[in-house]
ModelCIF file with pLDDT and N, C-alpha, C, O atoms, coordinates in Angstrom:
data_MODEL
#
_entry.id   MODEL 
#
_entity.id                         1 
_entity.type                       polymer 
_entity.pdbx_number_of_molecules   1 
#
_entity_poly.entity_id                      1 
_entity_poly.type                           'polypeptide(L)' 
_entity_poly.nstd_linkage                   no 
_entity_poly.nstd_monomer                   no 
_entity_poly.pdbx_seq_one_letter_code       
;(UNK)(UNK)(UNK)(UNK)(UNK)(UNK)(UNK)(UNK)(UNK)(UNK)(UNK)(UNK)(UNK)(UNK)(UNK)(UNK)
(UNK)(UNK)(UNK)(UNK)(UNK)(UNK)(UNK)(UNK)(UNK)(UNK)(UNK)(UNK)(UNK)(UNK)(UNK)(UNK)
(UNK)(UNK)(UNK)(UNK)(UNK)(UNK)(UNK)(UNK)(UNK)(UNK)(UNK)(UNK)(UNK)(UNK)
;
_entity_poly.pdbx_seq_one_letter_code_can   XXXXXXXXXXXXXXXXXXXXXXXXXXXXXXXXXXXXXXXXXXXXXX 
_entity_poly.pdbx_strand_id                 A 
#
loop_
_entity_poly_seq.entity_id 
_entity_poly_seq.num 
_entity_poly_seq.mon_id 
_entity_poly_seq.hetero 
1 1  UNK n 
1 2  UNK n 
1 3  UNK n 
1 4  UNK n 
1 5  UNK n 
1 6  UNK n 
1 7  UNK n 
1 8  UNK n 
1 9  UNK n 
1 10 UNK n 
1 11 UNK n 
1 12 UNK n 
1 13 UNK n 
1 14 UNK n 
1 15 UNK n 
1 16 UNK n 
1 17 UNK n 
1 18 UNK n 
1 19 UNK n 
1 20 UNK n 
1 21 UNK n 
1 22 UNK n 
1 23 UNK n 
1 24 UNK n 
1 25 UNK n 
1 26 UNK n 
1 27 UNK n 
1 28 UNK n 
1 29 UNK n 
1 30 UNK n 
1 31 UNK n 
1 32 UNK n 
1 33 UNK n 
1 34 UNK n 
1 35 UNK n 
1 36 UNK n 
1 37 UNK n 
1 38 UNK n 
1 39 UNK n 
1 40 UNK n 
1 41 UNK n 
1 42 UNK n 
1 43 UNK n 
1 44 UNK n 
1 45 UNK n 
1 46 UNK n 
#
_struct_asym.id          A 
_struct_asym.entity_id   1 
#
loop_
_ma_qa_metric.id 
_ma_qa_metric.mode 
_ma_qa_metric.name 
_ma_qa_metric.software_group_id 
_ma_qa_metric.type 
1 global pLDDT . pLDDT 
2 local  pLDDT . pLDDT 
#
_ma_qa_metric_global.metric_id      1 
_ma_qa_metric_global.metric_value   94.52 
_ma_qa_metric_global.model_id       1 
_ma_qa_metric_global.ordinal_id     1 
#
loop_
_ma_qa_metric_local.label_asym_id 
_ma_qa_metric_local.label_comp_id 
_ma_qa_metric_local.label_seq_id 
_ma_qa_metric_local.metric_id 
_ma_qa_metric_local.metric_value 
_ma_qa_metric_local.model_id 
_ma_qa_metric_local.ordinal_id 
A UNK 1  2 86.00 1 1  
A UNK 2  2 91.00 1 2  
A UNK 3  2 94.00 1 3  
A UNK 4  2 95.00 1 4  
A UNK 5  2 91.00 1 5  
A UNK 6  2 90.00 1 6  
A UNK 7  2 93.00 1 7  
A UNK 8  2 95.00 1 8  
A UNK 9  2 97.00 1 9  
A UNK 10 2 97.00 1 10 
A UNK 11 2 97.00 1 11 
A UNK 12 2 97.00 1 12 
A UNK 13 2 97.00 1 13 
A UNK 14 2 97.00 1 14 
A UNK 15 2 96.00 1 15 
A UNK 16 2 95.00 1 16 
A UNK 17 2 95.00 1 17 
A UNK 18 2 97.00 1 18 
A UNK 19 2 97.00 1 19 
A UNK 20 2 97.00 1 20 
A UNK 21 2 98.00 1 21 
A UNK 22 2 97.00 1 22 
A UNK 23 2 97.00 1 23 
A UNK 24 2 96.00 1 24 
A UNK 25 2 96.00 1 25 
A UNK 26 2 96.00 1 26 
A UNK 27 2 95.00 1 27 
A UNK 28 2 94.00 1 28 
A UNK 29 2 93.00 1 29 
A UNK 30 2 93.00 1 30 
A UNK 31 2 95.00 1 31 
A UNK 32 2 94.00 1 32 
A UNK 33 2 96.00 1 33 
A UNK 34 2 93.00 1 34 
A UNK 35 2 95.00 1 35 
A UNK 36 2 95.00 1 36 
A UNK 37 2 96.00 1 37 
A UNK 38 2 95.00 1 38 
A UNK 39 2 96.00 1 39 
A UNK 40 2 94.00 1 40 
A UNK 41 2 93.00 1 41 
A UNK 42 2 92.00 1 42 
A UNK 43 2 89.00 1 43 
A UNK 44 2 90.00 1 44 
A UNK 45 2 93.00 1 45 
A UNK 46 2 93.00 1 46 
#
loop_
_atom_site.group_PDB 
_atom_site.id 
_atom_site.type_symbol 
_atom_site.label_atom_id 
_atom_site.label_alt_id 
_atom_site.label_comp_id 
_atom_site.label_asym_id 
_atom_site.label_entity_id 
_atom_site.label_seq_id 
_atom_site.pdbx_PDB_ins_code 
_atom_site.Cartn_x 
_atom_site.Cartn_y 
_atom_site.Cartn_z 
_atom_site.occupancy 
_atom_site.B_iso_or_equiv 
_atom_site.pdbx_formal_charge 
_atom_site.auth_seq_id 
_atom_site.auth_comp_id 
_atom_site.auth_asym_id 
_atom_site.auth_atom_id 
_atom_site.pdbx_PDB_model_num 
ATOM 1   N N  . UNK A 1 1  ? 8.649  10.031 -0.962  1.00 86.00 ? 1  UNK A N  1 
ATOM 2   C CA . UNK A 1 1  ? 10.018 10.457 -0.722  1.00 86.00 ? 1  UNK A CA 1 
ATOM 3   C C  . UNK A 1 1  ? 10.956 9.995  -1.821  1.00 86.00 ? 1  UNK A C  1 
ATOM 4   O O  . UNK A 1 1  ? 12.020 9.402  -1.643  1.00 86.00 ? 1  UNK A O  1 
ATOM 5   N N  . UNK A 1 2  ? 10.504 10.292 -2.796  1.00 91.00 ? 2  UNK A N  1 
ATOM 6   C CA . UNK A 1 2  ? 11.373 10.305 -4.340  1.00 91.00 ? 2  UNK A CA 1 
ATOM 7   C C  . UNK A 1 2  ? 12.559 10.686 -4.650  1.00 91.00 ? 2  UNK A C  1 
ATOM 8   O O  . UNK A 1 2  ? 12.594 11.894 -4.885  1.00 91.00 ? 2  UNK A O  1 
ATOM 9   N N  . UNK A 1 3  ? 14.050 9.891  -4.801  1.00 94.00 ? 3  UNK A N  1 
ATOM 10  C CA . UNK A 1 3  ? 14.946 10.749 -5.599  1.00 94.00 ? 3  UNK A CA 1 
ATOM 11  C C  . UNK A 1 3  ? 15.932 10.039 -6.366  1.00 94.00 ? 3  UNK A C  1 
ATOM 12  O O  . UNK A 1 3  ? 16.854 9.331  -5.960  1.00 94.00 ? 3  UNK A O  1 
ATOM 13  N N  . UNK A 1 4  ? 15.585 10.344 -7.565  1.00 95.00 ? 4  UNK A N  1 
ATOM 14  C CA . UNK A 1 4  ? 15.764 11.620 -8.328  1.00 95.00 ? 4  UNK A CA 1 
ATOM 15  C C  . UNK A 1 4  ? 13.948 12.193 -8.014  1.00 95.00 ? 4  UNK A C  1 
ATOM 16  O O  . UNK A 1 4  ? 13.134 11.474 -7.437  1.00 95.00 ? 4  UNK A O  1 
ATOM 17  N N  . UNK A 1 5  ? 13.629 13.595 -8.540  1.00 91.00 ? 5  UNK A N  1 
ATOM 18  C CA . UNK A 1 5  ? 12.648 13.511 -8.151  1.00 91.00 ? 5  UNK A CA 1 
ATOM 19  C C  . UNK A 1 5  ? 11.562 13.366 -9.897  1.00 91.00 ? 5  UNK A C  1 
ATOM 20  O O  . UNK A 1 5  ? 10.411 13.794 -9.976  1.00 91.00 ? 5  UNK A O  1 
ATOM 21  N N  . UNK A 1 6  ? 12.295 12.698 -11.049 1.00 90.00 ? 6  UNK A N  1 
ATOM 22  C CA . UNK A 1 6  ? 11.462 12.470 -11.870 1.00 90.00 ? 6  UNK A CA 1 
ATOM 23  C C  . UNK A 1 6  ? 13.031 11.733 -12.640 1.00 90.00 ? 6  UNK A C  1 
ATOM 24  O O  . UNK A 1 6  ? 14.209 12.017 -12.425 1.00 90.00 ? 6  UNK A O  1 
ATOM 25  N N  . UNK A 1 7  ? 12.452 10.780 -13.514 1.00 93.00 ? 7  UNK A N  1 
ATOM 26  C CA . UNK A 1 7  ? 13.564 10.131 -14.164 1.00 93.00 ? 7  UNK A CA 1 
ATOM 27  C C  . UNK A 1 7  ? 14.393 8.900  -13.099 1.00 93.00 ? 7  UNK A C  1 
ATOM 28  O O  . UNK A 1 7  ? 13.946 8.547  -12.008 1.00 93.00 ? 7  UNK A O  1 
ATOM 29  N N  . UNK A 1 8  ? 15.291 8.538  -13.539 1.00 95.00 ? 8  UNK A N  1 
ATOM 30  C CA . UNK A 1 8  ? 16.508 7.487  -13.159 1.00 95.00 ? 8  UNK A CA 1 
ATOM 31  C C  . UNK A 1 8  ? 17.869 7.754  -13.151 1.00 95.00 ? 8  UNK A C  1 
ATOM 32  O O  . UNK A 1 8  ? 18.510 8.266  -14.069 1.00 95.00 ? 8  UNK A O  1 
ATOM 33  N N  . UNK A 1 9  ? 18.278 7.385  -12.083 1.00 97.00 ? 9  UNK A N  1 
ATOM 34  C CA . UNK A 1 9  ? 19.780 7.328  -11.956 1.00 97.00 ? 9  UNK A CA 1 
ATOM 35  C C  . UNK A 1 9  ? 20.245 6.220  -12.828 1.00 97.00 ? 9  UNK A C  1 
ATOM 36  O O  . UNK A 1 9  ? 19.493 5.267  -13.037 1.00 97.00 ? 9  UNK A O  1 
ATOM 37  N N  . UNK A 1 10 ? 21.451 6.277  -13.362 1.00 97.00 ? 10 UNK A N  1 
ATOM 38  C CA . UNK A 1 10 ? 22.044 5.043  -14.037 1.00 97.00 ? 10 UNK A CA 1 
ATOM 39  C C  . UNK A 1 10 ? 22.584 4.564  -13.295 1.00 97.00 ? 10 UNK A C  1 
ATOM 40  O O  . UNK A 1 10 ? 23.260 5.204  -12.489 1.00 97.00 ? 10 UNK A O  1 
ATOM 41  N N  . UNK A 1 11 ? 22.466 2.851  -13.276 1.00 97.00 ? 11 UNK A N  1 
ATOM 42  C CA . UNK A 1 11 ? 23.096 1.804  -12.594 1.00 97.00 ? 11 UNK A CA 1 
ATOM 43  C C  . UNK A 1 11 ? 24.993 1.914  -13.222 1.00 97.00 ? 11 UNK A C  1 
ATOM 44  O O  . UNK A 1 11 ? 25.224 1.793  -14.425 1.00 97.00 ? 11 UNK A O  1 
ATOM 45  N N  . UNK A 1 12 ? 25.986 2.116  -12.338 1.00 97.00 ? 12 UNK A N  1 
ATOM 46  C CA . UNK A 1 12 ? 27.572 2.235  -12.766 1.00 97.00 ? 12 UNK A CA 1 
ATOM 47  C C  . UNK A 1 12 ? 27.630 0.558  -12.356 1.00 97.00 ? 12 UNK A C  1 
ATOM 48  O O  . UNK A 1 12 ? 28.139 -0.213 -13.169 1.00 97.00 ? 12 UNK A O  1 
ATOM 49  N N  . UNK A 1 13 ? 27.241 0.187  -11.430 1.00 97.00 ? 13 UNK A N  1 
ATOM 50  C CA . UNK A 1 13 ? 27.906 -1.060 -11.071 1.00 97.00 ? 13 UNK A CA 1 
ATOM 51  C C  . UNK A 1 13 ? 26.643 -1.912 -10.067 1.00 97.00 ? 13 UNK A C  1 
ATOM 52  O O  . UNK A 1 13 ? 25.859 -1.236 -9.401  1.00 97.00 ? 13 UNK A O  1 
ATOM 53  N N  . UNK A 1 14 ? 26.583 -3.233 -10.067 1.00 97.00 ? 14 UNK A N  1 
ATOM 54  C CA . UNK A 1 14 ? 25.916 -4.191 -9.398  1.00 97.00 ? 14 UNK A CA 1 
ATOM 55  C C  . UNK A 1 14 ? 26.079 -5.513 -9.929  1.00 97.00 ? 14 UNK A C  1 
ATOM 56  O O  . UNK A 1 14 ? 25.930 -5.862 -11.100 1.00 97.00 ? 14 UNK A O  1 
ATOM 57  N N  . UNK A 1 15 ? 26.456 -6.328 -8.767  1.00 96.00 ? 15 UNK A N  1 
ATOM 58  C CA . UNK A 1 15 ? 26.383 -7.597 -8.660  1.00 96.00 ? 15 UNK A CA 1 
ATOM 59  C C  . UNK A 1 15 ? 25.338 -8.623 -9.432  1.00 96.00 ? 15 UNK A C  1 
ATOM 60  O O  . UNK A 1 15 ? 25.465 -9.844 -9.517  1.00 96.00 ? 15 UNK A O  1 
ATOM 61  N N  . UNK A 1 16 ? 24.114 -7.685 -10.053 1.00 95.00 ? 16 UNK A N  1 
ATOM 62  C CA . UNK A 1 16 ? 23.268 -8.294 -10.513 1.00 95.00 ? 16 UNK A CA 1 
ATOM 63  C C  . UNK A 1 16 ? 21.806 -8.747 -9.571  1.00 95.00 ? 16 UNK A C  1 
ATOM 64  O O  . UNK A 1 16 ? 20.665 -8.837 -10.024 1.00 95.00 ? 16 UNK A O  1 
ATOM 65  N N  . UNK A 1 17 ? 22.236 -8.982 -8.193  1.00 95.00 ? 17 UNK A N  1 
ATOM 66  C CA . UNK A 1 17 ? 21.130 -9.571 -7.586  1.00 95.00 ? 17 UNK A CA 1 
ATOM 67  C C  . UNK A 1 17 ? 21.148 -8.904 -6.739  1.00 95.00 ? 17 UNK A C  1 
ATOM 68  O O  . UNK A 1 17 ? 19.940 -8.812 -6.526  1.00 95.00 ? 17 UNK A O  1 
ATOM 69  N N  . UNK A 1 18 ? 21.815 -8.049 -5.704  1.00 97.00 ? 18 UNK A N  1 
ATOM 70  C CA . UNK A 1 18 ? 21.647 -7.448 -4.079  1.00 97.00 ? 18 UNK A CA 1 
ATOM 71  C C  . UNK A 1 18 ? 22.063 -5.894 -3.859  1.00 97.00 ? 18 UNK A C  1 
ATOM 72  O O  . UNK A 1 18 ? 21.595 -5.063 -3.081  1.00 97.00 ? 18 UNK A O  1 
ATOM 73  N N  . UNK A 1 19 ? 23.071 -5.794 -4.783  1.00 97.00 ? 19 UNK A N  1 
ATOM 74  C CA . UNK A 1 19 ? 24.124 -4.642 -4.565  1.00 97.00 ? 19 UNK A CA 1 
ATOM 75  C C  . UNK A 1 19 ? 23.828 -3.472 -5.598  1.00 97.00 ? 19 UNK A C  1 
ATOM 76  O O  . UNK A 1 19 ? 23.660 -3.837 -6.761  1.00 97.00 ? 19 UNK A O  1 
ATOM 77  N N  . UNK A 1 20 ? 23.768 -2.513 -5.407  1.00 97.00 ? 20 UNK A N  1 
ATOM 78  C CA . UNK A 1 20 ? 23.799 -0.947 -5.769  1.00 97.00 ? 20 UNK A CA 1 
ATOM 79  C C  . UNK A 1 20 ? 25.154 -0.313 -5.840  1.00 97.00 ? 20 UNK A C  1 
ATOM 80  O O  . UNK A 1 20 ? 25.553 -0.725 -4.751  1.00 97.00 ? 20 UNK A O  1 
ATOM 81  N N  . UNK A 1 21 ? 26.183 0.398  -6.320  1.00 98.00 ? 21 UNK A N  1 
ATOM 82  C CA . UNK A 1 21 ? 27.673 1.053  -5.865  1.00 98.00 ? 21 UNK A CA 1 
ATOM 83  C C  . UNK A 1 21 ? 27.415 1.910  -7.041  1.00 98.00 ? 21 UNK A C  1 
ATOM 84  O O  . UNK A 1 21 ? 27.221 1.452  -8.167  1.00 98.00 ? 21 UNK A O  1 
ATOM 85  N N  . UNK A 1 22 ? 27.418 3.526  -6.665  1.00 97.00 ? 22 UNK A N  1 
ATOM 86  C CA . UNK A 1 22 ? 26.904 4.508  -7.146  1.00 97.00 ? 22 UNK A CA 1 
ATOM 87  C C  . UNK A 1 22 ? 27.534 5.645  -6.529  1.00 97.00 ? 22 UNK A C  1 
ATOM 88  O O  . UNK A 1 22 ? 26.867 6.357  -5.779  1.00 97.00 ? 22 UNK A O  1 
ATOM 89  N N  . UNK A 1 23 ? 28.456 5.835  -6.705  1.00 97.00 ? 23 UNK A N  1 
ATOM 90  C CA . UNK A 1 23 ? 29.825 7.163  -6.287  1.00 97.00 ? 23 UNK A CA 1 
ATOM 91  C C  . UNK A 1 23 ? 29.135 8.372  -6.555  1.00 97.00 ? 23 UNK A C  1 
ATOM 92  O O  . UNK A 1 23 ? 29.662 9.345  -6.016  1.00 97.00 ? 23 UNK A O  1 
ATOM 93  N N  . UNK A 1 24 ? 28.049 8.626  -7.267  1.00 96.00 ? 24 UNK A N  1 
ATOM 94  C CA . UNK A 1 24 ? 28.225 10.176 -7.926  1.00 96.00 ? 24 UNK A CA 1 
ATOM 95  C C  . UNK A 1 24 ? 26.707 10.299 -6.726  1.00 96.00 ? 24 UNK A C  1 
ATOM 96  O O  . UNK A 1 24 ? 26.307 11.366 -6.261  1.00 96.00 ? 24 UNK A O  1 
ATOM 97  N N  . UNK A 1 25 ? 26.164 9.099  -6.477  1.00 96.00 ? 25 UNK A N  1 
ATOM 98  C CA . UNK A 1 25 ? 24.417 9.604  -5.891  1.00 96.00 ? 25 UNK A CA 1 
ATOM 99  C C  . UNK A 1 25 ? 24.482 9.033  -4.047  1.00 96.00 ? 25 UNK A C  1 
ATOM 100 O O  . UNK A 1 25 ? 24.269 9.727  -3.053  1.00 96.00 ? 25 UNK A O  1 
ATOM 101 N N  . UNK A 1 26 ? 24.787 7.808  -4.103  1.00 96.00 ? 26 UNK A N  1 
ATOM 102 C CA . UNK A 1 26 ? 24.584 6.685  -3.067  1.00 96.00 ? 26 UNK A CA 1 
ATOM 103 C C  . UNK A 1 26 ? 25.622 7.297  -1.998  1.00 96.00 ? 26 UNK A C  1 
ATOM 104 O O  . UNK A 1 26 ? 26.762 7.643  -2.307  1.00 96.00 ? 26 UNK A O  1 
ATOM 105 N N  . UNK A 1 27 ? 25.102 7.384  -0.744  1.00 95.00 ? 27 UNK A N  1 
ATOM 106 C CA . UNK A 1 27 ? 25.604 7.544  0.635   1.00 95.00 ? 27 UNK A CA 1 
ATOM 107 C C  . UNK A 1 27 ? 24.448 7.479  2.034   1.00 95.00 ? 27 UNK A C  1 
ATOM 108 O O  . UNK A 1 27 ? 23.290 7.063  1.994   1.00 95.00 ? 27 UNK A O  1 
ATOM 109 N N  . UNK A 1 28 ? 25.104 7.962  3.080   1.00 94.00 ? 28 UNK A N  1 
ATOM 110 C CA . UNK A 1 28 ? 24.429 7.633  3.860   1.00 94.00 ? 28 UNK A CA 1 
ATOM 111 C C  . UNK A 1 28 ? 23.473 8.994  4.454   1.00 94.00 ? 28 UNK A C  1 
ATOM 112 O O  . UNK A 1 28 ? 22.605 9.008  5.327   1.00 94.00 ? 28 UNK A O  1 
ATOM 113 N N  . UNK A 1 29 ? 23.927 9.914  3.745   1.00 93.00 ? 29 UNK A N  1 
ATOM 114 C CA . UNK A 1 29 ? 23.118 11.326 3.649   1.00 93.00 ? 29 UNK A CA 1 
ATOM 115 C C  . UNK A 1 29 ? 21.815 11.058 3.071   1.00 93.00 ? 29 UNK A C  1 
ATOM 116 O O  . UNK A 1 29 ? 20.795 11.577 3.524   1.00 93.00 ? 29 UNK A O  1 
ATOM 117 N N  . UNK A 1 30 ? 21.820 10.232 2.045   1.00 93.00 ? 30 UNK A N  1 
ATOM 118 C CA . UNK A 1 30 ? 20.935 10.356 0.609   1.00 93.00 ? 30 UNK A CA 1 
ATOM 119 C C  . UNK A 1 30 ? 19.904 9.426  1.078   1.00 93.00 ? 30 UNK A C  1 
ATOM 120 O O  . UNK A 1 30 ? 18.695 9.642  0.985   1.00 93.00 ? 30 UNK A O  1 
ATOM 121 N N  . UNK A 1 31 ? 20.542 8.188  1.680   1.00 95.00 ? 31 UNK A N  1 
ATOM 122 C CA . UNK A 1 31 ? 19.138 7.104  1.866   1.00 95.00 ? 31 UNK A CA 1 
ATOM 123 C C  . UNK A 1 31 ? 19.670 5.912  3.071   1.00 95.00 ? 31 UNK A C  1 
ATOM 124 O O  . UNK A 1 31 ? 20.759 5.400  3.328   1.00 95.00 ? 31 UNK A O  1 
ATOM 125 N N  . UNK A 1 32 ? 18.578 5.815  3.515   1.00 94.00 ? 32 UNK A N  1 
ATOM 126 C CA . UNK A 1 32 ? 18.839 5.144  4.761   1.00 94.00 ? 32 UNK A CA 1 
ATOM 127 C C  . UNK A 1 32 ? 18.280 3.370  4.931   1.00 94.00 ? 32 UNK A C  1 
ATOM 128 O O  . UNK A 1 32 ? 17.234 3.316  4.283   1.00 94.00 ? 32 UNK A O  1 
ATOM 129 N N  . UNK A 1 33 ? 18.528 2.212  5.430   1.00 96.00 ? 33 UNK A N  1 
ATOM 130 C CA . UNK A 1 33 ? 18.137 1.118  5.373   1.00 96.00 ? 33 UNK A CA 1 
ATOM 131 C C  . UNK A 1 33 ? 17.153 1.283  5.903   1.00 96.00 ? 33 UNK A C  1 
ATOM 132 O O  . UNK A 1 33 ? 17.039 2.115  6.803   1.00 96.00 ? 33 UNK A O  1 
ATOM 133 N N  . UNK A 1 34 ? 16.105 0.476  5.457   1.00 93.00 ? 34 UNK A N  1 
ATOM 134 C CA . UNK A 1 34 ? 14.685 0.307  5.258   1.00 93.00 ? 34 UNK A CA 1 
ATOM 135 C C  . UNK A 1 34 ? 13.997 0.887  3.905   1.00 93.00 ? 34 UNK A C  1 
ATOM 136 O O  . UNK A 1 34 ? 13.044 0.266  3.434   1.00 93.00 ? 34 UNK A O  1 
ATOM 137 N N  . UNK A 1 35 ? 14.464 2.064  3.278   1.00 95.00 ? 35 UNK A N  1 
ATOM 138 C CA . UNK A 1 35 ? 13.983 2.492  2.235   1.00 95.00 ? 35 UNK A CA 1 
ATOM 139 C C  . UNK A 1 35 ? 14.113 1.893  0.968   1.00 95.00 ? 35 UNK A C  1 
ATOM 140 O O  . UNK A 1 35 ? 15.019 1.065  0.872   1.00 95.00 ? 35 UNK A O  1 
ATOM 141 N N  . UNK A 1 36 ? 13.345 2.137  -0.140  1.00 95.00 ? 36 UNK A N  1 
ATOM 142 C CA . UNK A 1 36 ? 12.857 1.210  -1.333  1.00 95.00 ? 36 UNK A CA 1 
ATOM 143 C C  . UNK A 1 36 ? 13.862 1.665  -2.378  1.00 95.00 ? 36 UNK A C  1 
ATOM 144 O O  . UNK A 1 36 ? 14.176 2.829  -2.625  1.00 95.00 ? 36 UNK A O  1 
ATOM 145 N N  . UNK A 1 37 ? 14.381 0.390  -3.037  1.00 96.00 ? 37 UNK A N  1 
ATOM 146 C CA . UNK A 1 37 ? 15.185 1.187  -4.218  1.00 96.00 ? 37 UNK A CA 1 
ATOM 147 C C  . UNK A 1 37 ? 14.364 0.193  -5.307  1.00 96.00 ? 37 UNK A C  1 
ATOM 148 O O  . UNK A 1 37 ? 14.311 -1.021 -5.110  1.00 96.00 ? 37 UNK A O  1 
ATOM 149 N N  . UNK A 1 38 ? 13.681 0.879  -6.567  1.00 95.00 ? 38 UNK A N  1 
ATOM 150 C CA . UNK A 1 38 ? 13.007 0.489  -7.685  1.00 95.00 ? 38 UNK A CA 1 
ATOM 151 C C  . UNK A 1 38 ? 14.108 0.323  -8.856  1.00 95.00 ? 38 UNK A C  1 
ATOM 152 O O  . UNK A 1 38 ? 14.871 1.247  -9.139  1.00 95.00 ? 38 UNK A O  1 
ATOM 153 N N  . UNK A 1 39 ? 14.126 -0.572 -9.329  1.00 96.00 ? 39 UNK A N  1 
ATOM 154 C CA . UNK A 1 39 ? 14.649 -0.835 -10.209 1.00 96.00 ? 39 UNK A CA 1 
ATOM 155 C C  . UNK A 1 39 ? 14.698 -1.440 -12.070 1.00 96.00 ? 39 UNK A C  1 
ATOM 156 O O  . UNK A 1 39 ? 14.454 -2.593 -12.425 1.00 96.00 ? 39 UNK A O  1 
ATOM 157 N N  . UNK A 1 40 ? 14.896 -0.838 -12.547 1.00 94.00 ? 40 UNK A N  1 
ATOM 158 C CA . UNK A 1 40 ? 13.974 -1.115 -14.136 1.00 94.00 ? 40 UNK A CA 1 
ATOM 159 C C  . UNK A 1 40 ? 15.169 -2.275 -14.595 1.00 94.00 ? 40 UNK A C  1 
ATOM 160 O O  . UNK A 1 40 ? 16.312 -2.187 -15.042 1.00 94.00 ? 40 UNK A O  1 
ATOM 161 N N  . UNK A 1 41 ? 14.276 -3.379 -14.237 1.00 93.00 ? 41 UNK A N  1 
ATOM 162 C CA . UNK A 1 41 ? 14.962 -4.824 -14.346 1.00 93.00 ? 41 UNK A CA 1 
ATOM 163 C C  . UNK A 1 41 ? 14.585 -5.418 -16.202 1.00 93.00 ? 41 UNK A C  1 
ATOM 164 O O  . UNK A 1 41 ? 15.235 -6.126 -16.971 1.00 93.00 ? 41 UNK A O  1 
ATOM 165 N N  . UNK A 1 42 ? 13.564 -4.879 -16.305 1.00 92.00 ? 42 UNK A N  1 
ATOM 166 C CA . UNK A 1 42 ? 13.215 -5.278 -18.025 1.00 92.00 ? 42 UNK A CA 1 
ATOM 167 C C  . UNK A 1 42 ? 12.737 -3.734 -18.356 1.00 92.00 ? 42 UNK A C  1 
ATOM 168 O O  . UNK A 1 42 ? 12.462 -2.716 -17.720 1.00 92.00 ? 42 UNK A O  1 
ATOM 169 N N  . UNK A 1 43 ? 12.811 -4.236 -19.953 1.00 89.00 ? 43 UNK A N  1 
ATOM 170 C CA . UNK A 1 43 ? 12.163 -3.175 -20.930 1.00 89.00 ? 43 UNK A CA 1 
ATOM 171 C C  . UNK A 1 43 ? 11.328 -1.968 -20.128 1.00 89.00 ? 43 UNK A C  1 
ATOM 172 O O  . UNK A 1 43 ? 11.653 -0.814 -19.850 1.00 89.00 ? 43 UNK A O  1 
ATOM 173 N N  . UNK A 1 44 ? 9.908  -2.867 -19.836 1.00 90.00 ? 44 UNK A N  1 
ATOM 174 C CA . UNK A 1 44 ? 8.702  -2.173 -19.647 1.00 90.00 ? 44 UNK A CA 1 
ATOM 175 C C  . UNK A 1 44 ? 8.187  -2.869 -18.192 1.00 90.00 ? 44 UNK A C  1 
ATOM 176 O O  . UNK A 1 44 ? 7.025  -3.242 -18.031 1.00 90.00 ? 44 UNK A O  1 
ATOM 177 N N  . UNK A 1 45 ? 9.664  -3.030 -16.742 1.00 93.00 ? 45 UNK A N  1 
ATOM 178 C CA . UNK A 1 45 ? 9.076  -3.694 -15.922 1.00 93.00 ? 45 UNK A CA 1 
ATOM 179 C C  . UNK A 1 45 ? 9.989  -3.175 -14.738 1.00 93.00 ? 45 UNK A C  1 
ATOM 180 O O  . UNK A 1 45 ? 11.203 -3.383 -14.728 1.00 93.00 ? 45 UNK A O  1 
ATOM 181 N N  . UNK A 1 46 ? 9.184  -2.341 -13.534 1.00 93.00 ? 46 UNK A N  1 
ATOM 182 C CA . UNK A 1 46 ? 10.017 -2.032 -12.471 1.00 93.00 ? 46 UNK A CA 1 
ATOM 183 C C  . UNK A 1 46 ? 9.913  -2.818 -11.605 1.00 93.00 ? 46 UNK A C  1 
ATOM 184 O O  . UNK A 1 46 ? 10.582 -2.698 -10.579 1.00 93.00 ? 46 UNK A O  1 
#
C-alpha cells in the first residue's frame, strides 16, 4: 500500500525525530495511524 507509488515526497518540515508536516500530501484521507512512513535518513539508508 505504497504512496507515492514510485519515488519520494520531499520532507517541507520535521522536528527531526517524530514529526512529519506536509500541506501539499499529509491528511487524514491519505494515511491512517498504524501505517509505516519510510524515511531516507542517510545517503544510501532508509
Amino acid at each position: 500500500g505504497r504512496t507515492p507509488d514510485a519515488g519520494y515526497w520531499s520532507i517541507p518540515s520535521t522536528n527531526g525525530t517524530t514529526t512529519i508536516t506536509d500541506a501539499a500530501h499529509l491528511n487524514a484521507t491519505v494515511v491512517s495511524a498504524g501505517a509505516d512512513v519510510v524515511c531516507r535518513e542517510l545517503m544510501y539508508q532508509l
